[in-house]
PDB file of N, CA and C in Angstrom:
ATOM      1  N   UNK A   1       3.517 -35.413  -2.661  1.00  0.00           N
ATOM      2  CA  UNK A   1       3.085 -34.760  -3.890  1.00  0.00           C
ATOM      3  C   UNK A   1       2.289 -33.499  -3.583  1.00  0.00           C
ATOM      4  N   UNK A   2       1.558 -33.542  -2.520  1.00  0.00           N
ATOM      5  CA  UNK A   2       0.854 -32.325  -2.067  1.00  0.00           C
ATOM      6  C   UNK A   2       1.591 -30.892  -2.115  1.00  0.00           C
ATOM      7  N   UNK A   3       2.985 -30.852  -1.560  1.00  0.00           N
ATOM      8  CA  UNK A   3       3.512 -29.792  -1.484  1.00  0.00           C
ATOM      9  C   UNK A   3       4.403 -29.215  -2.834  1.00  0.00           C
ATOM     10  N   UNK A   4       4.312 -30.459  -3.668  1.00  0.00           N
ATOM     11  CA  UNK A   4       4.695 -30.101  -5.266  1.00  0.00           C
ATOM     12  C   UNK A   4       3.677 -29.536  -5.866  1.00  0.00           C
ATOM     13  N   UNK A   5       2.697 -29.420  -5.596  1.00  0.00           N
ATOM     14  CA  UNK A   5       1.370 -29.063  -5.958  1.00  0.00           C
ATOM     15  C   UNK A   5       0.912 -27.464  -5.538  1.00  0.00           C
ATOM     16  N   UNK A   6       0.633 -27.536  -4.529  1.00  0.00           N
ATOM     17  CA  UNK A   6       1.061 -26.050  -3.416  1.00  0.00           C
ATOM     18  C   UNK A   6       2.027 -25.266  -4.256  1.00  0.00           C
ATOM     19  N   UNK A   7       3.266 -25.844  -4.361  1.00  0.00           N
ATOM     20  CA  UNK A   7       4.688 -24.901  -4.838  1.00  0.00           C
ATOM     21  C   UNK A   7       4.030 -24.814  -6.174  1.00  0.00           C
ATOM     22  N   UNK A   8       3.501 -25.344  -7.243  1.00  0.00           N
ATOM     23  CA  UNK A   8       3.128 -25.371  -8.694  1.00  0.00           C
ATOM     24  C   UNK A   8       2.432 -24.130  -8.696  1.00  0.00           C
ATOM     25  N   UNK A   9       1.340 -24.221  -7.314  1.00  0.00           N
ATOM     26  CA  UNK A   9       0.449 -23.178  -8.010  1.00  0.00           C
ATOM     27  C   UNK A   9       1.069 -21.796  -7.329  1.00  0.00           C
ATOM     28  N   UNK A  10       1.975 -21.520  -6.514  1.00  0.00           N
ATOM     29  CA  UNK A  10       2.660 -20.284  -5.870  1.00  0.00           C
ATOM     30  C   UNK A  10       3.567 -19.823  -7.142  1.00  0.00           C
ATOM     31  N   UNK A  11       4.117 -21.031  -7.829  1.00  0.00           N
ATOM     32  CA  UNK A  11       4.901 -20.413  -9.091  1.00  0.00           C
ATOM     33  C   UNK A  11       4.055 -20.052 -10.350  1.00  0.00           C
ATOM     34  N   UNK A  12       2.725 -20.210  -9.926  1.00  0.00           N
ATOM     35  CA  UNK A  12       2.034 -19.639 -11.380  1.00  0.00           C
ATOM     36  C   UNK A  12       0.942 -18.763 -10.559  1.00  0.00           C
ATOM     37  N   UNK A  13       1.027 -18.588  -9.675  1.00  0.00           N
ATOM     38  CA  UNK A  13       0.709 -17.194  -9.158  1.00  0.00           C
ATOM     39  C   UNK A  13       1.963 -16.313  -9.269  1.00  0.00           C
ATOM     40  N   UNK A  14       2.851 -16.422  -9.176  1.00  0.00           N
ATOM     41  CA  UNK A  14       4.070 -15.787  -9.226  1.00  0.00           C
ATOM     42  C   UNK A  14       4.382 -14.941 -10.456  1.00  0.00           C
ATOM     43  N   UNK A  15       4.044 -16.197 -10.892  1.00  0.00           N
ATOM     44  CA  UNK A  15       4.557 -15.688 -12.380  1.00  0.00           C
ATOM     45  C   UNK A  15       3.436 -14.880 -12.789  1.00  0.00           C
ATOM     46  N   UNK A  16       2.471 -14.981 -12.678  1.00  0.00           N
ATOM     47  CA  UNK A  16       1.279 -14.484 -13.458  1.00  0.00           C
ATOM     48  C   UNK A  16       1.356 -12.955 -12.960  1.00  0.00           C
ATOM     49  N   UNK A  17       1.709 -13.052 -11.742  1.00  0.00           N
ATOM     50  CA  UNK A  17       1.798 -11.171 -10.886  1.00  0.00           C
ATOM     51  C   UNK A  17       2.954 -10.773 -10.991  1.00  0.00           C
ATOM     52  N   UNK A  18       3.991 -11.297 -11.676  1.00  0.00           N
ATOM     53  CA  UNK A  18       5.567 -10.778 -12.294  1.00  0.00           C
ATOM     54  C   UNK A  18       4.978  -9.918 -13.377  1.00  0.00           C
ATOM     55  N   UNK A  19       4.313 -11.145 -14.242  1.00  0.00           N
ATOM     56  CA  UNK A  19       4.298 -10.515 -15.889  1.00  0.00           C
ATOM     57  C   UNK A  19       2.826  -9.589 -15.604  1.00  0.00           C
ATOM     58  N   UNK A  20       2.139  -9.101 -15.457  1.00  0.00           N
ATOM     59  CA  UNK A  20       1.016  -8.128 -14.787  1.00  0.00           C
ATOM     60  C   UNK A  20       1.922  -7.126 -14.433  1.00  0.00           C
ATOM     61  N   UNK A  21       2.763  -7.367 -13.456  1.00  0.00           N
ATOM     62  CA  UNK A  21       3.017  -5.897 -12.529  1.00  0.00           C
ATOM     63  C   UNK A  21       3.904  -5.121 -13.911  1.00  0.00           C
ATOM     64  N   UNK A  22       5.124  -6.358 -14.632  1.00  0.00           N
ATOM     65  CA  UNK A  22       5.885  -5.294 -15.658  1.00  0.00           C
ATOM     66  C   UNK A  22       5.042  -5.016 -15.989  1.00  0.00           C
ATOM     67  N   UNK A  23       3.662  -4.945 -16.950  1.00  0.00           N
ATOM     68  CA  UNK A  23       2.780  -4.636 -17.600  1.00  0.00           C
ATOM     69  C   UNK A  23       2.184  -2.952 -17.325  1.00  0.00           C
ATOM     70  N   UNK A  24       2.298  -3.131 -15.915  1.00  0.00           N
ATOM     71  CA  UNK A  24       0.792  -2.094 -16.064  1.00  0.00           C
ATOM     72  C   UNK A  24       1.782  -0.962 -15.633  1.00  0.00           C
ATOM     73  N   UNK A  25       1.113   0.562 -15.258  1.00  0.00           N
ATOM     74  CA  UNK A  25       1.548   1.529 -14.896  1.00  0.00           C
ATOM     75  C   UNK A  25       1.612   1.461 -13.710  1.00  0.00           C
ATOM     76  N   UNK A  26       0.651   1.038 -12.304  1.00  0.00           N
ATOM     77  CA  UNK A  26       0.364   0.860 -11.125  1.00  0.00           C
ATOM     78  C   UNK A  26       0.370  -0.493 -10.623  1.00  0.00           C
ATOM     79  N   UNK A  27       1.792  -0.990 -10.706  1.00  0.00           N
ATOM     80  CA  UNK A  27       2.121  -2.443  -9.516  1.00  0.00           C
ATOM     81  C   UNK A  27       1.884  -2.867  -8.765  1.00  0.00           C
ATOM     82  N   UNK A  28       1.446  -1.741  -7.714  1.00  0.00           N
ATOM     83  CA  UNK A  28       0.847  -2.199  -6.561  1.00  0.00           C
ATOM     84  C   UNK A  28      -0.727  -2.302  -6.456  1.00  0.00           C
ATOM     85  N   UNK A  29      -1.676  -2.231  -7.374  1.00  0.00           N
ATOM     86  CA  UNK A  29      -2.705  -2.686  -7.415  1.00  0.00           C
ATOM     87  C   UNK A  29      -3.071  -3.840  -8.029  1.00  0.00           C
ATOM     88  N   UNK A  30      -2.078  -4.607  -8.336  1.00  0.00           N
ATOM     89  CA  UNK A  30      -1.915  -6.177  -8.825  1.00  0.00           C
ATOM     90  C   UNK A  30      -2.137  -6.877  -7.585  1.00  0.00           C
ATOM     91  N   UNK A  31      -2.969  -7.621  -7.934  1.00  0.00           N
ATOM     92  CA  UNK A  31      -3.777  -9.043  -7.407  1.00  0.00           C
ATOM     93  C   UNK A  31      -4.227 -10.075  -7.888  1.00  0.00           C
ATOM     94  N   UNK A  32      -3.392 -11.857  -7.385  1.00  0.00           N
ATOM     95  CA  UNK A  32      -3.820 -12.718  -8.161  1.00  0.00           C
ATOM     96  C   UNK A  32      -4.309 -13.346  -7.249  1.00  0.00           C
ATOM     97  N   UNK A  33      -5.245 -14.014  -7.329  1.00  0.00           N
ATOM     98  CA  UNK A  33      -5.846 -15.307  -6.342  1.00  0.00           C
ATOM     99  C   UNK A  33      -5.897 -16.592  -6.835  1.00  0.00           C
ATOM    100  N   UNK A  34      -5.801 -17.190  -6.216  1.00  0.00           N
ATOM    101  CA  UNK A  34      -6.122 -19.008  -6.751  1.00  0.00           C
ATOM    102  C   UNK A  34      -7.397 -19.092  -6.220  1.00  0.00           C
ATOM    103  N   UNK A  35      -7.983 -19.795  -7.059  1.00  0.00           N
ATOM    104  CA  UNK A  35      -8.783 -20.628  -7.020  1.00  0.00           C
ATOM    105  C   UNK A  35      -9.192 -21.571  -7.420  1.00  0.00           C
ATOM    106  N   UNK A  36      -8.923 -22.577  -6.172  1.00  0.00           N
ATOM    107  CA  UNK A  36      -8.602 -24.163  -6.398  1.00  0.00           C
ATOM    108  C   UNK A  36     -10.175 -24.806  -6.900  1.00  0.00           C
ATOM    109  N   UNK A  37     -10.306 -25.838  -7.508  1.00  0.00           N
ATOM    110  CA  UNK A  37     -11.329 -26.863  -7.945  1.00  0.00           C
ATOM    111  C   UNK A  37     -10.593 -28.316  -7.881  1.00  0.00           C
ATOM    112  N   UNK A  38     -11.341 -29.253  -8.744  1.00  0.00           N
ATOM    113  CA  UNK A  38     -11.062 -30.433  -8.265  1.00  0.00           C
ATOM    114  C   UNK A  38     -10.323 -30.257  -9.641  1.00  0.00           C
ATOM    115  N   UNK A  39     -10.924 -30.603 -10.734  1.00  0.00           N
ATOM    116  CA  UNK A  39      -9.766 -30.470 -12.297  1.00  0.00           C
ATOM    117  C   UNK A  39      -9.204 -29.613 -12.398  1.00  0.00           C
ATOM    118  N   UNK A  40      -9.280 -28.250 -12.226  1.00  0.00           N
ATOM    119  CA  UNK A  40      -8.964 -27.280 -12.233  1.00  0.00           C
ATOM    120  C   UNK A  40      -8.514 -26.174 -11.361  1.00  0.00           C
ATOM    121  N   UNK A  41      -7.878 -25.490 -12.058  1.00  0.00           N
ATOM    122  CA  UNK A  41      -7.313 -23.958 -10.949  1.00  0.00           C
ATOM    123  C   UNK A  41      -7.588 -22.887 -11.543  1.00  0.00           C
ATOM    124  N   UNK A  42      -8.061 -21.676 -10.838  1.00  0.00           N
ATOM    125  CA  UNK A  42      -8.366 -20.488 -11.450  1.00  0.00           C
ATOM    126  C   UNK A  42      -7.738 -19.566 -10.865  1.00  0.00           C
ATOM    127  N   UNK A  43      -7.145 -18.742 -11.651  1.00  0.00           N
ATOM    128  CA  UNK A  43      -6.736 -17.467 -11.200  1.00  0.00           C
ATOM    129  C   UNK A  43      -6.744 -16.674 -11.716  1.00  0.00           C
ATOM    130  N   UNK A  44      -7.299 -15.715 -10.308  1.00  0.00           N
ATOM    131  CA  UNK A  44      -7.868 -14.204 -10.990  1.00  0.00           C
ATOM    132  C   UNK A  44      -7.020 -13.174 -11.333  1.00  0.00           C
ATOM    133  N   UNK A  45      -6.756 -12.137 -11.514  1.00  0.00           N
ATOM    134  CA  UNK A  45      -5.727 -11.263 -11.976  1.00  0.00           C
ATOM    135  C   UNK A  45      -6.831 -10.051 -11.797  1.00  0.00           C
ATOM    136  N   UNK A  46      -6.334  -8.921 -10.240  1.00  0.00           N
ATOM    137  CA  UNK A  46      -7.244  -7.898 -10.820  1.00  0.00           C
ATOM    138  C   UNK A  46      -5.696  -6.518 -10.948  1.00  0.00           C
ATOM    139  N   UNK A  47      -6.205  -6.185 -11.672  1.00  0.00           N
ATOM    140  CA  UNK A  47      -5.632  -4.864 -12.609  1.00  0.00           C
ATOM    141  C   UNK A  47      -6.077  -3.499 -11.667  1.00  0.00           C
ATOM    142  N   UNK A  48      -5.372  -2.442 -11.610  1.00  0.00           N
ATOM    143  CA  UNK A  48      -6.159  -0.882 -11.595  1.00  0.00           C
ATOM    144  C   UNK A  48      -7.034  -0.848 -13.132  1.00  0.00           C
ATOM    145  N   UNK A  49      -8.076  -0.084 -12.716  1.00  0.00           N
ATOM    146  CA  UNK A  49      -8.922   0.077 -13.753  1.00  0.00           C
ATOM    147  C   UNK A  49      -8.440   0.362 -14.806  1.00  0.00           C
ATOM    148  N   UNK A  50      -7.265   1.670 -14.742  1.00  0.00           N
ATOM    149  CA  UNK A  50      -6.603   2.139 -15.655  1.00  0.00           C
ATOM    150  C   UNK A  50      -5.543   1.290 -16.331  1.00  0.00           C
ATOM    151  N   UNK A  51      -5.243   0.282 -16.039  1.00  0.00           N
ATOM    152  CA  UNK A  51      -4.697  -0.445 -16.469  1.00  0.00           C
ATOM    153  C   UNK A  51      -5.427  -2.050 -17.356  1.00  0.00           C
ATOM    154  N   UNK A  52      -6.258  -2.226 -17.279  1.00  0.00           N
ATOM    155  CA  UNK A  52      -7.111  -3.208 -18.142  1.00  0.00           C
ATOM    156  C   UNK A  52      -6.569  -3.584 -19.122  1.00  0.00           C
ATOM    157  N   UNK A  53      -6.303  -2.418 -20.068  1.00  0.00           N
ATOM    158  CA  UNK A  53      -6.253  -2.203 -21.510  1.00  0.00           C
ATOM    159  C   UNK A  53      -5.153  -3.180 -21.432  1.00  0.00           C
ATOM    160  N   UNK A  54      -3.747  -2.555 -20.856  1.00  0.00           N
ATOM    161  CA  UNK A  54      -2.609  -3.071 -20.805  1.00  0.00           C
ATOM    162  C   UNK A  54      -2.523  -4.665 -20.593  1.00  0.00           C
ATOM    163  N   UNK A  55      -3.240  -4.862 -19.691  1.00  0.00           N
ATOM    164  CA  UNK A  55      -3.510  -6.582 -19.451  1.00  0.00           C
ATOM    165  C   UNK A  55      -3.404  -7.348 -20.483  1.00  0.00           C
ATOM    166  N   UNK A  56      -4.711  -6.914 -21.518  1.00  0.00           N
ATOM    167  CA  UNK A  56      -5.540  -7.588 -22.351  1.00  0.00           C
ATOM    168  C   UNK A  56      -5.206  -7.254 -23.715  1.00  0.00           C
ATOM    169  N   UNK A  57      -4.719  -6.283 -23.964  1.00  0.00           N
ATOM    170  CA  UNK A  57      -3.621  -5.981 -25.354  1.00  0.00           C
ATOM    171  C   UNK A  57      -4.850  -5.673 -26.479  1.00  0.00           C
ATOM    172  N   UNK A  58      -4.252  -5.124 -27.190  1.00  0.00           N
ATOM    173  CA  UNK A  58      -5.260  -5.378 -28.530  1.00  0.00           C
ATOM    174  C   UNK A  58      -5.927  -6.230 -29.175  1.00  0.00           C
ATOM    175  N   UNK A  59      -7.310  -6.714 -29.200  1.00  0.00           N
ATOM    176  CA  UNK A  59      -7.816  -8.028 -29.758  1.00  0.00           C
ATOM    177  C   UNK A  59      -7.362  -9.387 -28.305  1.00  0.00           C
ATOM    178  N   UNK A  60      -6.934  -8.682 -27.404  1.00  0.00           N
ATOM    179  CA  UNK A  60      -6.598  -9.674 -26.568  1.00  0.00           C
ATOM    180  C   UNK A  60      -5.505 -10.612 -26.850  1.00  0.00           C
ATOM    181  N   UNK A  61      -4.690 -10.222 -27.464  1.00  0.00           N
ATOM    182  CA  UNK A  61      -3.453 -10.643 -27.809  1.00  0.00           C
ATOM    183  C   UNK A  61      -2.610 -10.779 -26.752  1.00  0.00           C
ATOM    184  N   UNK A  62      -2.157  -9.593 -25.726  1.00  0.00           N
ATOM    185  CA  UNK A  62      -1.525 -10.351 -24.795  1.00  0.00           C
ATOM    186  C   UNK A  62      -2.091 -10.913 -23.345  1.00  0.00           C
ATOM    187  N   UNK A  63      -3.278 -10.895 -23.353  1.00  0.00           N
ATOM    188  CA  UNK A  63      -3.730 -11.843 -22.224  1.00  0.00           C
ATOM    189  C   UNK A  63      -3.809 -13.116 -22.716  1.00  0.00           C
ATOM    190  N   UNK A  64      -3.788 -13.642 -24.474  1.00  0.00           N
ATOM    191  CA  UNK A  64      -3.730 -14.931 -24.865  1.00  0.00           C
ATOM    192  C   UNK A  64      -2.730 -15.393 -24.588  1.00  0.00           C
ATOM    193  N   UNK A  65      -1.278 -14.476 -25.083  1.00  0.00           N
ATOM    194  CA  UNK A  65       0.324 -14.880 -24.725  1.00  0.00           C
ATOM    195  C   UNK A  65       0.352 -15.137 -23.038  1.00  0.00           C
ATOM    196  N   UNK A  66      -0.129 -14.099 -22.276  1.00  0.00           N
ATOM    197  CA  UNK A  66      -0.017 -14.516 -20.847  1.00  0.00           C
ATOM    198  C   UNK A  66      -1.168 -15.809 -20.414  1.00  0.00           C
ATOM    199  N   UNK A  67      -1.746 -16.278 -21.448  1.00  0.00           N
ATOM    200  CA  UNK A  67      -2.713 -17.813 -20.744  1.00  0.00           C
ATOM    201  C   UNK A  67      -1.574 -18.945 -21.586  1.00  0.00           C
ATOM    202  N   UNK A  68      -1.073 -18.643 -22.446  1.00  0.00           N
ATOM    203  CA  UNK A  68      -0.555 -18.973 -23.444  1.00  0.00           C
ATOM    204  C   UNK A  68       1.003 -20.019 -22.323  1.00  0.00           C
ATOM    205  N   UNK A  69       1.853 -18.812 -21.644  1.00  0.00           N
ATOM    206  CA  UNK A  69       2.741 -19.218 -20.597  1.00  0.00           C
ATOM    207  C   UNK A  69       2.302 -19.707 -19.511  1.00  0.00           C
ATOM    208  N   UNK A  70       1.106 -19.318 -19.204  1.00  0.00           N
ATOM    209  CA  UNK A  70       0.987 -20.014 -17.907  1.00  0.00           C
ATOM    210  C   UNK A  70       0.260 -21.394 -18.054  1.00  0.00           C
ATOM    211  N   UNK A  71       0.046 -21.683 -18.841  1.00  0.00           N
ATOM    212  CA  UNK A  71      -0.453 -23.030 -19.668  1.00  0.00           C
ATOM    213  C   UNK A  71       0.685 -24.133 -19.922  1.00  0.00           C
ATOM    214  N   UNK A  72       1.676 -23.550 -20.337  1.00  0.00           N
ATOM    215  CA  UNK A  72       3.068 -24.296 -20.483  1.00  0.00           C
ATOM    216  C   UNK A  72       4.005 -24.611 -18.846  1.00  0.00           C
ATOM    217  N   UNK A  73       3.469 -23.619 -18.197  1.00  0.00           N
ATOM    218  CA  UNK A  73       4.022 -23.673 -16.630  1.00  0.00           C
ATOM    219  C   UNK A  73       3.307 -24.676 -16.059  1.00  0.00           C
ATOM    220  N   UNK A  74       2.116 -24.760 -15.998  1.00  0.00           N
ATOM    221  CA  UNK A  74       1.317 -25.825 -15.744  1.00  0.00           C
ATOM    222  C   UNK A  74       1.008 -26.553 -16.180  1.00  0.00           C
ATOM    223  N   UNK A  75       1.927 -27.254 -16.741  1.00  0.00           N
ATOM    224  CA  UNK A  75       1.952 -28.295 -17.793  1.00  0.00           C
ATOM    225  C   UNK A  75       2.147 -29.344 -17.234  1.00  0.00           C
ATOM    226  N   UNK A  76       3.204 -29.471 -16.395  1.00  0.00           N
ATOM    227  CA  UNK A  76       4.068 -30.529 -15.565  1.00  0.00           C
ATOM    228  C   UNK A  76       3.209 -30.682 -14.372  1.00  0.00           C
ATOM    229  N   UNK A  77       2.069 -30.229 -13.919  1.00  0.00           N
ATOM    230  CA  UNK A  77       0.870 -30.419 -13.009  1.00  0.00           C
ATOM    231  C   UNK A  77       0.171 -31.382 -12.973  1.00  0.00           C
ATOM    232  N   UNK A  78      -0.287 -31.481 -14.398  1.00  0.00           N
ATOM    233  CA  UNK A  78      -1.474 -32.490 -15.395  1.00  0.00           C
ATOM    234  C   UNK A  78      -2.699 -32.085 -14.600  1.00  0.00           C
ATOM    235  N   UNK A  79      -2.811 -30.550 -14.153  1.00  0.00           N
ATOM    236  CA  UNK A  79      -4.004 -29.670 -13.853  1.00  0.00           C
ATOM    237  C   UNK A  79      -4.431 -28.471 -14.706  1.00  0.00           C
ATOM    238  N   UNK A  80      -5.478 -28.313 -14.896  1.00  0.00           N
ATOM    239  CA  UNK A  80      -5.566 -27.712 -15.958  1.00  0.00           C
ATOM    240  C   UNK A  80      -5.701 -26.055 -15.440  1.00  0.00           C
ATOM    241  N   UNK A  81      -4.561 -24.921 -15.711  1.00  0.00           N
ATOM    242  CA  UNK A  81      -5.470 -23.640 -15.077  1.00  0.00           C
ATOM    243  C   UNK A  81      -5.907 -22.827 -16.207  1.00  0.00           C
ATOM    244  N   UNK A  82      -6.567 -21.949 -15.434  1.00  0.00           N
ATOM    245  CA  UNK A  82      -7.245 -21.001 -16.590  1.00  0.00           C
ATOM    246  C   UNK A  82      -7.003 -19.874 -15.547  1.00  0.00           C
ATOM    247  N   UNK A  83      -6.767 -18.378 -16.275  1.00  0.00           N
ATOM    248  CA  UNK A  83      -6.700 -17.627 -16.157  1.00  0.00           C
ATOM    249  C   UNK A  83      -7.646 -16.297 -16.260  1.00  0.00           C
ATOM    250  N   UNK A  84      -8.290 -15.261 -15.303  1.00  0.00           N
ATOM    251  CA  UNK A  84      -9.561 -14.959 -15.486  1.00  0.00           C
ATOM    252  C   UNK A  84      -8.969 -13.408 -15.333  1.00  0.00           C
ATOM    253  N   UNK A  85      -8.895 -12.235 -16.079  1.00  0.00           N
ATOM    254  CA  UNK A  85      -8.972 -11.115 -15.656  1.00  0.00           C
ATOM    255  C   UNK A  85     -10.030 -10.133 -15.174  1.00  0.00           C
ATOM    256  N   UNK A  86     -10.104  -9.832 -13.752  1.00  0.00           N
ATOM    257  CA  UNK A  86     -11.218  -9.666 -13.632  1.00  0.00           C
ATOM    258  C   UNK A  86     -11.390  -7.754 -13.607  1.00  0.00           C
ATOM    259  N   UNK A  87     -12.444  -7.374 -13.830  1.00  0.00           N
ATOM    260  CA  UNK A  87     -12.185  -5.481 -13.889  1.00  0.00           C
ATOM    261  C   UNK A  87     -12.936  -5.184 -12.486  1.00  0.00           C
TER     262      UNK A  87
END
């Protein structure tokens, strides 16, 4: 089960720096990290500065849709992640 676990969180790092990189203007300053806990997983998402806005959408609308999918990806875990954009 360990390495189903491992692969869970590489596919929601994955995914999380897919949907980021279409997002922003500058791709290659996309960075996600895990960070593991015991209930939980966190991952960070850092952005180019100039790109923030894009992340986080108006009213934060699409950083909700992007916690929104990666919530449903990690579903089949029964771990809970949260998603942190950091500036």
């Amino acid at each position: 089960m360990g390495a189903d676990t491992d692969k869970g969180k590489t596919m929601e790092k994955d995914l999380i720096e897919y949907v980021a990189k279409s997002l922003v203007d500058d791709p290659a300053q996309v960075q996600v990290n895990v960070v593991e806990g015991e209930k939980s997983t966190i991952l960070e998402l850092k952005v180019a500065e100039s790109d923030i806005g894009k992340v986080i959408g108006k009213h934060g609308r699409i950083a909700k849709a992007i916690r929104t999918v990666l919530q449903a990806a990690s579903a089949r875990t029964g771990k809970h992640t949260v998603l942190e954009i950091l500036d």
